[in-house]
Protein backbone atom coordinates (compact mmCIF):
# COMPACT_ATOMS: atom_id res chain seq x y z
CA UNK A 1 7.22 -6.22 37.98
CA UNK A 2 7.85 -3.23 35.50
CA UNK A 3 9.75 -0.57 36.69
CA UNK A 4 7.57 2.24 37.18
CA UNK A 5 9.33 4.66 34.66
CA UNK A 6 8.45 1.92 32.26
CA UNK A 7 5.22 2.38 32.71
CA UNK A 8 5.17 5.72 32.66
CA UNK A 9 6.85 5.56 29.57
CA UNK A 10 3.73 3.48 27.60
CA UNK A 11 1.26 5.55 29.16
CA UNK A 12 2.85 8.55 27.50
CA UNK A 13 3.52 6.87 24.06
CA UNK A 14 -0.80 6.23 24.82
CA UNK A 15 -1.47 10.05 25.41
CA UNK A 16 1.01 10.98 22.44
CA UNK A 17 -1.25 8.88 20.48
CA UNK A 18 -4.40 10.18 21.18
CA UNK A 19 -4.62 13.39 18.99
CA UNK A 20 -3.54 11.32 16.16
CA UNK A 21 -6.38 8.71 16.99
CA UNK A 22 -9.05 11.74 17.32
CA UNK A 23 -8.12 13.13 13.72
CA UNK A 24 -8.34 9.85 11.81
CA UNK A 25 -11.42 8.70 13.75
CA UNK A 26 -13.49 7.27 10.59
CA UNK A 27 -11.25 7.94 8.37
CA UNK A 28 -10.42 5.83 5.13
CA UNK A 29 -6.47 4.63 4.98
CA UNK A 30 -5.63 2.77 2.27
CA UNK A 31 -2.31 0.28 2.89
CA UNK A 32 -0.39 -1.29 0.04
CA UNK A 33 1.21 -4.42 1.38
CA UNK A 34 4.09 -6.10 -0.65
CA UNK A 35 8.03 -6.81 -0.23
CA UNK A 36 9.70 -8.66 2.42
CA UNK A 37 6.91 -7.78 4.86
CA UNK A 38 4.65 -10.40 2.96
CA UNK A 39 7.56 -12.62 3.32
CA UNK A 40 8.78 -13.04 6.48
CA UNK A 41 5.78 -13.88 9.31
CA UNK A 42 6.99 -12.17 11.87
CA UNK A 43 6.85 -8.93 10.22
CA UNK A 44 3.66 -10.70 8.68
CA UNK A 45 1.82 -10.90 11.85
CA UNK A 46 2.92 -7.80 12.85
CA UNK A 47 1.37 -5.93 9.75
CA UNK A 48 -1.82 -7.69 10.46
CA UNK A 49 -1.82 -6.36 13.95
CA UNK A 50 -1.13 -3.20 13.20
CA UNK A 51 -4.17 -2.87 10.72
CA UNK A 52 -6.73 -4.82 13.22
CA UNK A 53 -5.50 -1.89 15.44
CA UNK A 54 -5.99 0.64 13.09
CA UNK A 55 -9.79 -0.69 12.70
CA UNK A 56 -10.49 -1.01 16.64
CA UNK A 57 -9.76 2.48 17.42
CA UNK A 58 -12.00 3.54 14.45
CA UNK A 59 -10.15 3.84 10.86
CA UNK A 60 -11.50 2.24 7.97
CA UNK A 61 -7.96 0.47 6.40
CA UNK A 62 -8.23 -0.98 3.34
CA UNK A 63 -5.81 -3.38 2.37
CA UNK A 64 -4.24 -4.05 -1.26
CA UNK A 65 -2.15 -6.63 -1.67
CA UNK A 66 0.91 -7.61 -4.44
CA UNK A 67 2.37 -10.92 -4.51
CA UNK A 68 5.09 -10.74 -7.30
CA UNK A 69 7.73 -12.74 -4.80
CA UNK A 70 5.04 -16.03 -5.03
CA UNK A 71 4.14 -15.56 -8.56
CA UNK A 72 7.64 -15.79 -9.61
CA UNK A 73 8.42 -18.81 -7.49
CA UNK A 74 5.44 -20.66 -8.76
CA UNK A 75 6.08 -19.78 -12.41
CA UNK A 76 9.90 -21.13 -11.64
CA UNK A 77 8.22 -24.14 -10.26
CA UNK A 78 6.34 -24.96 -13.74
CA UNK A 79 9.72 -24.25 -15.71
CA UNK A 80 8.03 -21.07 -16.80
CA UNK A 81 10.38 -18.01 -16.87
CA UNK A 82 9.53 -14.81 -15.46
CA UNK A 83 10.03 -11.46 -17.81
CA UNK A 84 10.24 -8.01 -17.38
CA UNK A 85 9.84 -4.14 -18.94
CA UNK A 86 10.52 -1.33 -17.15
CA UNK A 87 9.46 -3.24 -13.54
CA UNK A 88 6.01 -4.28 -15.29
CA UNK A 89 5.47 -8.42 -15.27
CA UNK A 90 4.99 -9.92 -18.83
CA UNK A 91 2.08 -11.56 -18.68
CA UNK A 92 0.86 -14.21 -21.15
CA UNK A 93 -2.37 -16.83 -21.12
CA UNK A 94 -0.42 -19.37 -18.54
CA UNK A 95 0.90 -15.94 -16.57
CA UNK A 96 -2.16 -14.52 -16.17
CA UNK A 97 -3.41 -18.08 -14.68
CA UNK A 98 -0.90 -18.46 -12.33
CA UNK A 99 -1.00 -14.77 -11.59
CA UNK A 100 -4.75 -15.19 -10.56
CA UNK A 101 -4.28 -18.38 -8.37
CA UNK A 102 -1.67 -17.16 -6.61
CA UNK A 103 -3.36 -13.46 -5.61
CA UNK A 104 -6.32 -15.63 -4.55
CA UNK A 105 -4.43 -17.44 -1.88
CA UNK A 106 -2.23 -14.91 -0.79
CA UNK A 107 -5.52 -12.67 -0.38
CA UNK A 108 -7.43 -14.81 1.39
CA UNK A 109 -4.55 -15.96 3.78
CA UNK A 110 -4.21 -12.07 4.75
CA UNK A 111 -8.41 -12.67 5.48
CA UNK A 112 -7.37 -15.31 7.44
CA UNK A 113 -5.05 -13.62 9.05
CA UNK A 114 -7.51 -10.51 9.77
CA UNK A 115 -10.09 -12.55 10.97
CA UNK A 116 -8.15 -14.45 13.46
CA UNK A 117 -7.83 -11.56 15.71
CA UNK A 118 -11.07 -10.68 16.05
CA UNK A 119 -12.03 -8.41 12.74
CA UNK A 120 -13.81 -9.40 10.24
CA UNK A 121 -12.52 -9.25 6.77
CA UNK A 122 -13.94 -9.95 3.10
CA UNK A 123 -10.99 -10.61 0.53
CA UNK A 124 -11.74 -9.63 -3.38
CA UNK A 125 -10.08 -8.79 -6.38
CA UNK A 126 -10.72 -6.10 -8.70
CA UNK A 127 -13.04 -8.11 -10.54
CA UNK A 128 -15.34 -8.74 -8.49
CA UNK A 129 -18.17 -5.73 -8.19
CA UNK A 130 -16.25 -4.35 -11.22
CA UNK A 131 -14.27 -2.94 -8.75
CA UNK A 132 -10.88 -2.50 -11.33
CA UNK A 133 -11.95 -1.90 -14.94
CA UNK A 134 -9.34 -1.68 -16.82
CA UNK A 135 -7.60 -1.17 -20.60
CA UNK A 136 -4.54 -2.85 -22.03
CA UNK A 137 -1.53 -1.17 -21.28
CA UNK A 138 1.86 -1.29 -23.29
CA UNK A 139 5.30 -0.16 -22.84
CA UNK A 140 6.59 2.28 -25.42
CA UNK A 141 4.08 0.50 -27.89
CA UNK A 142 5.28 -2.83 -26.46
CA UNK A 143 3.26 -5.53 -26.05
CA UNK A 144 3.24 -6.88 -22.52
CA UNK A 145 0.57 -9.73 -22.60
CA UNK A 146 -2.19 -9.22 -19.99
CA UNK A 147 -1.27 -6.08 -18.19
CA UNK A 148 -3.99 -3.67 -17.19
CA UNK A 149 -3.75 -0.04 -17.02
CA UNK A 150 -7.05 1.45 -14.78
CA UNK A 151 -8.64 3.35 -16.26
CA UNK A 152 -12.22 3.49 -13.46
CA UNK A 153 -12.32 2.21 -9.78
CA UNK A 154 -16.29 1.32 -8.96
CA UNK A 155 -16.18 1.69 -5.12
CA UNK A 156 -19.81 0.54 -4.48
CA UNK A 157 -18.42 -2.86 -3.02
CA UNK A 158 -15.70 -1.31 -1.18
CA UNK A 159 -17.78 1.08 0.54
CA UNK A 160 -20.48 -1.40 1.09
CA UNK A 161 -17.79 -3.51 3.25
CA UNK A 162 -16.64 -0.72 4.71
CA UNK A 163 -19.98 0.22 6.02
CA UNK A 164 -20.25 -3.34 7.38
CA UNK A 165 -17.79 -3.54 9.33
CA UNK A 166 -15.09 -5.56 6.86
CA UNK A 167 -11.71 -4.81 6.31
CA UNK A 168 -11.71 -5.03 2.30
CA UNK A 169 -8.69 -7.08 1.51
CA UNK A 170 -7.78 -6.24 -2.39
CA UNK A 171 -5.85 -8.44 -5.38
CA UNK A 172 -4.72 -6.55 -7.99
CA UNK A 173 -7.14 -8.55 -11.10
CA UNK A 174 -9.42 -6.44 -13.20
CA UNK A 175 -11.01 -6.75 -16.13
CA UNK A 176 -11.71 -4.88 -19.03
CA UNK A 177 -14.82 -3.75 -21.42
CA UNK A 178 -14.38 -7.80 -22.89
CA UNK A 179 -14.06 -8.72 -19.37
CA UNK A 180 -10.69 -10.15 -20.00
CA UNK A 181 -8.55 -10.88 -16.93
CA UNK A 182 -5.64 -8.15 -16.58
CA UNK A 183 -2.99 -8.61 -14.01
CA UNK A 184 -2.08 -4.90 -12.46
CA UNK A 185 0.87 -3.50 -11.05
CA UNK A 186 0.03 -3.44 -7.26
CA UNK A 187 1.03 0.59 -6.61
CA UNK A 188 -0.76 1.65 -9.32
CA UNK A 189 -3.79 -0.27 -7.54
CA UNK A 190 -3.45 1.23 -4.63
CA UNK A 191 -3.39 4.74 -5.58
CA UNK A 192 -6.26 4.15 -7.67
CA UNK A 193 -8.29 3.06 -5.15
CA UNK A 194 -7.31 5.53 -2.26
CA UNK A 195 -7.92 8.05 -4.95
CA UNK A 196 -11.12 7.16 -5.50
CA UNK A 197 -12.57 6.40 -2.05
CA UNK A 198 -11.29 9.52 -1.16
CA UNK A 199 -8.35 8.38 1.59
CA UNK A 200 -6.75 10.05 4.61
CA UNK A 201 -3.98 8.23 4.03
CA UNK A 202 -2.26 6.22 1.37
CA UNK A 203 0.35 3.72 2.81
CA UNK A 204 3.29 2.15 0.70
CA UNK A 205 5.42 -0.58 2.75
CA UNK A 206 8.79 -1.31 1.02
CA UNK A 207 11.93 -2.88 1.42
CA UNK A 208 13.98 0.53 2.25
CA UNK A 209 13.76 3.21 4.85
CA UNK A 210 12.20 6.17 2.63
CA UNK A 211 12.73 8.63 0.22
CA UNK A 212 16.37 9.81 0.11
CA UNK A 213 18.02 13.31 -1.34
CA UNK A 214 21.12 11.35 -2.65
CA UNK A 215 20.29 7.12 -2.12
CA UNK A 216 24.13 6.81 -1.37
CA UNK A 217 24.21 8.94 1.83
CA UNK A 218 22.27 7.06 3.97
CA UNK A 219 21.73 10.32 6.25
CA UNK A 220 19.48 11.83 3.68
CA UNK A 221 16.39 10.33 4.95
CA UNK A 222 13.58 12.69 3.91
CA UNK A 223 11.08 12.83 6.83
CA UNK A 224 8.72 15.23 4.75
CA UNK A 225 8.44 16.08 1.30
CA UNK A 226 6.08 18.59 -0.02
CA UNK A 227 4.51 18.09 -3.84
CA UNK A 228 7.03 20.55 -4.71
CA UNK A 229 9.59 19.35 -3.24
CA UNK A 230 9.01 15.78 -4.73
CA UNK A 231 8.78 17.36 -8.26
CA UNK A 232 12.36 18.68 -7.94
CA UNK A 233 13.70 15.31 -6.66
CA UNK A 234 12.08 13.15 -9.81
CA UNK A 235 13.57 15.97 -11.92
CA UNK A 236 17.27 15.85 -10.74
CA UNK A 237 17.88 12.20 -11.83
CA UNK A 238 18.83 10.82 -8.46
CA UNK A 239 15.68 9.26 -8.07
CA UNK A 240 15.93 5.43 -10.06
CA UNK A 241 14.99 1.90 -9.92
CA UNK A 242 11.44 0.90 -8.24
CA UNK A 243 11.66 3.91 -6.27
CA UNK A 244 10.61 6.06 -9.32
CA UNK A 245 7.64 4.77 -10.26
CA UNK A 246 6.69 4.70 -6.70
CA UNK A 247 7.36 8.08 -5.91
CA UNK A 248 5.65 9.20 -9.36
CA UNK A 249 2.28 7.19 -8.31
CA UNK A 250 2.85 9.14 -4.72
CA UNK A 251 2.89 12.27 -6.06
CA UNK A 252 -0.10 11.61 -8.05
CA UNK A 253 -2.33 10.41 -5.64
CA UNK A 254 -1.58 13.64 -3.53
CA UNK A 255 -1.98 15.32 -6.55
CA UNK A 256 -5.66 13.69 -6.64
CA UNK A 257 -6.98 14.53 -3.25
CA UNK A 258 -5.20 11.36 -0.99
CA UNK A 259 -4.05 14.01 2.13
CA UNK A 260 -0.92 11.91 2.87
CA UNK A 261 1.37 8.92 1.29
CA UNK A 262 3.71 7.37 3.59
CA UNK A 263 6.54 5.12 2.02
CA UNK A 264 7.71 2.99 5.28
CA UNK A 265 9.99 0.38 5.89
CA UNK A 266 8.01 -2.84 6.29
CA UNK A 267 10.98 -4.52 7.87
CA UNK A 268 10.31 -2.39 10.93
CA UNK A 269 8.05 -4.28 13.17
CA UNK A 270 5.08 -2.48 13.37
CA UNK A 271 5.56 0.53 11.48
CA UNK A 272 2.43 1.25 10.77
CA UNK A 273 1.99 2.16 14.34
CA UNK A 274 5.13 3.89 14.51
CA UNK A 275 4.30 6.62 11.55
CA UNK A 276 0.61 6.95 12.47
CA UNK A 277 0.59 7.49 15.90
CA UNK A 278 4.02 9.16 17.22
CA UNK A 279 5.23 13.06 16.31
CA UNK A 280 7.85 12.25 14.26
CA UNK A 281 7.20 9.23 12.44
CA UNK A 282 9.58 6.88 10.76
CA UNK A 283 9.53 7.33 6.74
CA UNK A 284 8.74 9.92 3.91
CA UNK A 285 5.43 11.35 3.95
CA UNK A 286 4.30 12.99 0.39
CA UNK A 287 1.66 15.91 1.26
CA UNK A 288 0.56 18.51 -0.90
CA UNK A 289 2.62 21.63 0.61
CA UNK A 290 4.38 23.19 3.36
CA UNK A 291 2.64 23.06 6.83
CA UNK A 292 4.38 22.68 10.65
CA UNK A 293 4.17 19.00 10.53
CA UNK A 294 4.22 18.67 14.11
CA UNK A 295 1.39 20.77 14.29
CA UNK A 296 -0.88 19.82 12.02
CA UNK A 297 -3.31 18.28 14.78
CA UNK A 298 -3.59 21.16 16.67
């Protein structure tokens, strides 16, 4: 039998949660799945959970998906090599194919995956509804093949699942004015979408622990970071790699009305849980200014 202060213990973490649970009661939360939580299926599983949670206790979650890992194995696998400018995916006429299959079954194995414990969930991709229209989109006047820029999110179908009870689980395809098939980068899907259905919360998982104020002192770990704030730290150069354009579509989608965008760890079994529900959280969390954090739910 437990020991009674463990016990004690969960039914506290419980009553911590509840304020938390009141405020995002019906509430839209948009969470961008990708990187080594996709990967591995015990942090797979665990992802899932979290999100059938998250719908149980009343959120709407939205999920959109990337799959970039997959689609460069199964390019390797046809002796077809994968290229890349400035973190965007060249994608030609065979690309864009394997692109598409691949999205498909990683979406509907997260369905799968959804439905299995007990919530039901309708996997599409952004061309489906017109959910994603999109226009070409270059690099410095570089031609990258079939890479969509959004330019309008339609969120009829979206909100129609939503107010049937699915979990919408979203590939990054969408299609343009020729209805042309356009792969799209799986961030800038995200914020699009949690910008337009008007989202509590945007969720990023990654493959680090956060934001940092210098990314070689480990101890830097931003907990909070104002718009402000994040404007000053995408000025002073520290900020590089795939955490720039990350933090750049963060910023943006606060910029646009999202109230919160949490970068998280997705290596962290359920994290989700962890920032959501518990004072302090366990990433970076972009909102628009200064407020007493801890107190916001009071």
């Amino acid at each position: 039998m437990e020991h009674m202060d463990q016990i004690l213990m969960k039914a506290q973490t419980l009553i911590e949660a509840l304020p938390y649970i009141q405020k995002f009661n019906n509430k839209k939360v948009v969470v961008k799945y990708g990187g080594s939580a996709m990967l591995d299926e015990n942090l797979q599983s665990n992802v899932i959970k979290d999100v059938a949670l998250l719908k149980l206790i009343g959120m709407q979650p939205i999920i959109v998906h990337g799959g970039g890992k997959e689609i460069t194995k199964w390019l390797g696998l046809l002796g077809h090599e994968s290229k890349f400018v400035e973190g965007l995916r060249v994608t030609d006429t065979q690309t864009m194919e394997v692109a598409e299959m691949v999205l498909g079954k990683v979406n509907k194995n997260l369905v799968q995956m959804v439905e299995k414990l007990g919530v039901k969930a309708v996997g599409i991709s952004g061309k489906d509804g017109a959910t994603l229209k999109v226009e070409k989109r270059t690099v410095n006047g570089q031609d990258i093949g079939f890479v969509g820029n959004i330019k309008e999110v339609n969120t009829d179908l979206i909100n129609t699942l939503i107010e049937n009870n699915f979990v919408p689980v979203i590939a990054p395809i969408g299609l343009d004015d020729d209805f042309q098939n356009y792969n799209i980068n799986a961030d800038d899907a995200a914020c699009a979408v949690a910008t337009a259905v008007g989202a509590e919360k945007l969720v990023f998982l990654t493959d680090i622990e956060g934001v940092y104020a210098d990314p070689k002192d480990k101890s830097s770990l931003i907990s909070v970071l104002t718009l402000e704030k994040a404007d000053e730290l995408l000025s002073s150069g520290f900020i590089g790699g795939g955490m720039l354009p990350k933090l750049k579509n963060c910023v943006d989608a606060v910029k646009n009305g999202v109230s919160r965008v949490h970068i998280l760890d997705g290596r962290i079994e359920h994290c989700l849980l962890l920032e959501f529900f518990t004072n302090r959280g366990i990433g970076t969390a972009i909102i628009k200014k200064d407020s007493i954090y801890d107190n916001e739910l009071e």
